[in-house]
Protein backbone atom coordinates (compact mmCIF):
# COMPACT_ATOMS: atom_id res chain seq x y z
CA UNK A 1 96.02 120.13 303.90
CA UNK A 2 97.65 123.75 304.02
CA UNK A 3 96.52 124.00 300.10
CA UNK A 4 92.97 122.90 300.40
CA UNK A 5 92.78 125.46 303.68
CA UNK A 6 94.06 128.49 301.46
CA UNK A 7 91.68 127.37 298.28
CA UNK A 8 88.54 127.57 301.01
CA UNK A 9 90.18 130.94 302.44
CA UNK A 10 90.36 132.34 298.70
CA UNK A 11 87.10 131.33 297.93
CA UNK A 12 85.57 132.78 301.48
CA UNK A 13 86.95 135.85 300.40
CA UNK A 14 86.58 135.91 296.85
CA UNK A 15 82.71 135.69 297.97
CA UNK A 16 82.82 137.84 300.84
CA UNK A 17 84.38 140.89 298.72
CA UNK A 18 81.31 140.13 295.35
CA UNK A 19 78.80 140.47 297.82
CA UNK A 20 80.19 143.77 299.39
CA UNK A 21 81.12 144.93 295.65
CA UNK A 22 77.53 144.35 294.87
CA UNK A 23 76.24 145.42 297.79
CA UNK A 24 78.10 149.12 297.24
CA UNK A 25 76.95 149.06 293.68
CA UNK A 26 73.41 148.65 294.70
CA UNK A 27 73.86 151.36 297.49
CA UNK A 28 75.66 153.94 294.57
CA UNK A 29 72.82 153.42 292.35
CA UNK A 30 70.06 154.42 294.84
CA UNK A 31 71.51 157.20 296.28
CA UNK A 32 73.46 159.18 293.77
CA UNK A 33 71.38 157.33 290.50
CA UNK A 34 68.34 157.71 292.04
CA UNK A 35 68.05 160.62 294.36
CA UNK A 36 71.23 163.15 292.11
CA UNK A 37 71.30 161.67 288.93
CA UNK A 38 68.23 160.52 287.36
CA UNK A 39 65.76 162.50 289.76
CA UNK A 40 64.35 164.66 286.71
CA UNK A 41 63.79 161.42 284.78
CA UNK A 42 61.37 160.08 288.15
CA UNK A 43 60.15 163.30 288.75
CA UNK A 44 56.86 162.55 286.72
CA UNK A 45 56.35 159.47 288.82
CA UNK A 46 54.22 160.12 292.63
CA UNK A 47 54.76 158.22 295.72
CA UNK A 48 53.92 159.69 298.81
CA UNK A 49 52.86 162.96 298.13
CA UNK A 50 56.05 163.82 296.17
CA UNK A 51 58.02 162.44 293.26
CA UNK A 52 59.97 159.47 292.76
CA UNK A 53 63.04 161.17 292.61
CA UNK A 54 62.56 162.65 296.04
CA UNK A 55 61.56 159.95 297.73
CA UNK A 56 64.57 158.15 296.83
CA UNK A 57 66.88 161.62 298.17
CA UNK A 58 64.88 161.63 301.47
CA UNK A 59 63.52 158.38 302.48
CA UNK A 60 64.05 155.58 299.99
CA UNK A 61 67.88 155.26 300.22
CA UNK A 62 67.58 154.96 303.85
CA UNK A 63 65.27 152.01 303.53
CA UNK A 64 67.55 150.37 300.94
CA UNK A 65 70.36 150.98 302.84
CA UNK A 66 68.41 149.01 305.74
CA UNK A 67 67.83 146.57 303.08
CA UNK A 68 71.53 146.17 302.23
CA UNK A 69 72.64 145.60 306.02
CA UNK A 70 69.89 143.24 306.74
CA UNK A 71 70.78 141.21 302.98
CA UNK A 72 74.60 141.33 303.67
CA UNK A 73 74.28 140.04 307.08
CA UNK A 74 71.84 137.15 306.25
CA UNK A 75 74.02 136.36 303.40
CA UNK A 76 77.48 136.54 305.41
CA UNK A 77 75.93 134.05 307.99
CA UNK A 78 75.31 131.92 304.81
CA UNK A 79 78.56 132.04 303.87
CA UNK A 80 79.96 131.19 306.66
CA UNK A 81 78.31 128.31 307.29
CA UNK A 82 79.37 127.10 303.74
CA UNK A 83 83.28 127.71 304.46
CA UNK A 84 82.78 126.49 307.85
CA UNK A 85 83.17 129.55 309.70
CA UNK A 86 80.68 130.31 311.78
CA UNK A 87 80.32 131.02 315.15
């Protein structure tokens, strides 16, 4: 019984630590790719009265980081109802 509760605990984790890999990959990409890095490439690109680019630096990577706490919280519920460790 011990072995079968250590595989689930693996796996729980194993899952818990992809989704906050992804989740930090997904924040990187917005706000340094987006707002430092490839600004000048979005630049040509309007939303809002300003460029792409901008919008990411000022407003965007706030909404996506919303996005991110919302996603990882409705998926960590998930996920613990799959391993059996929910509230």
């Amino acid at each position: 019984m011990a072995d079968a509760d250590r595989t689930n605990a693996d796996a729980y984790w194993k899952a818990n630590v992809r989704l906050i890999t992804w989740s930090l990959i997904v924040w990187a990409l917005v706000s340094y790719g987006f707002a430092i890095v490839l600004r000048p490439m979005l630049s040509g690109i309007a939303v809002g009265g300003s460029d792409l680019g901008f919008w990411f630096a000022q407003q965007g990577s706030i909404l996506t980081f919303l996005v991110i706490i919302f996603f990882y919280a409705w998926r960590m519920n998930k996920l613990d109802q799959k391993f059996g460790v929910e509230e």
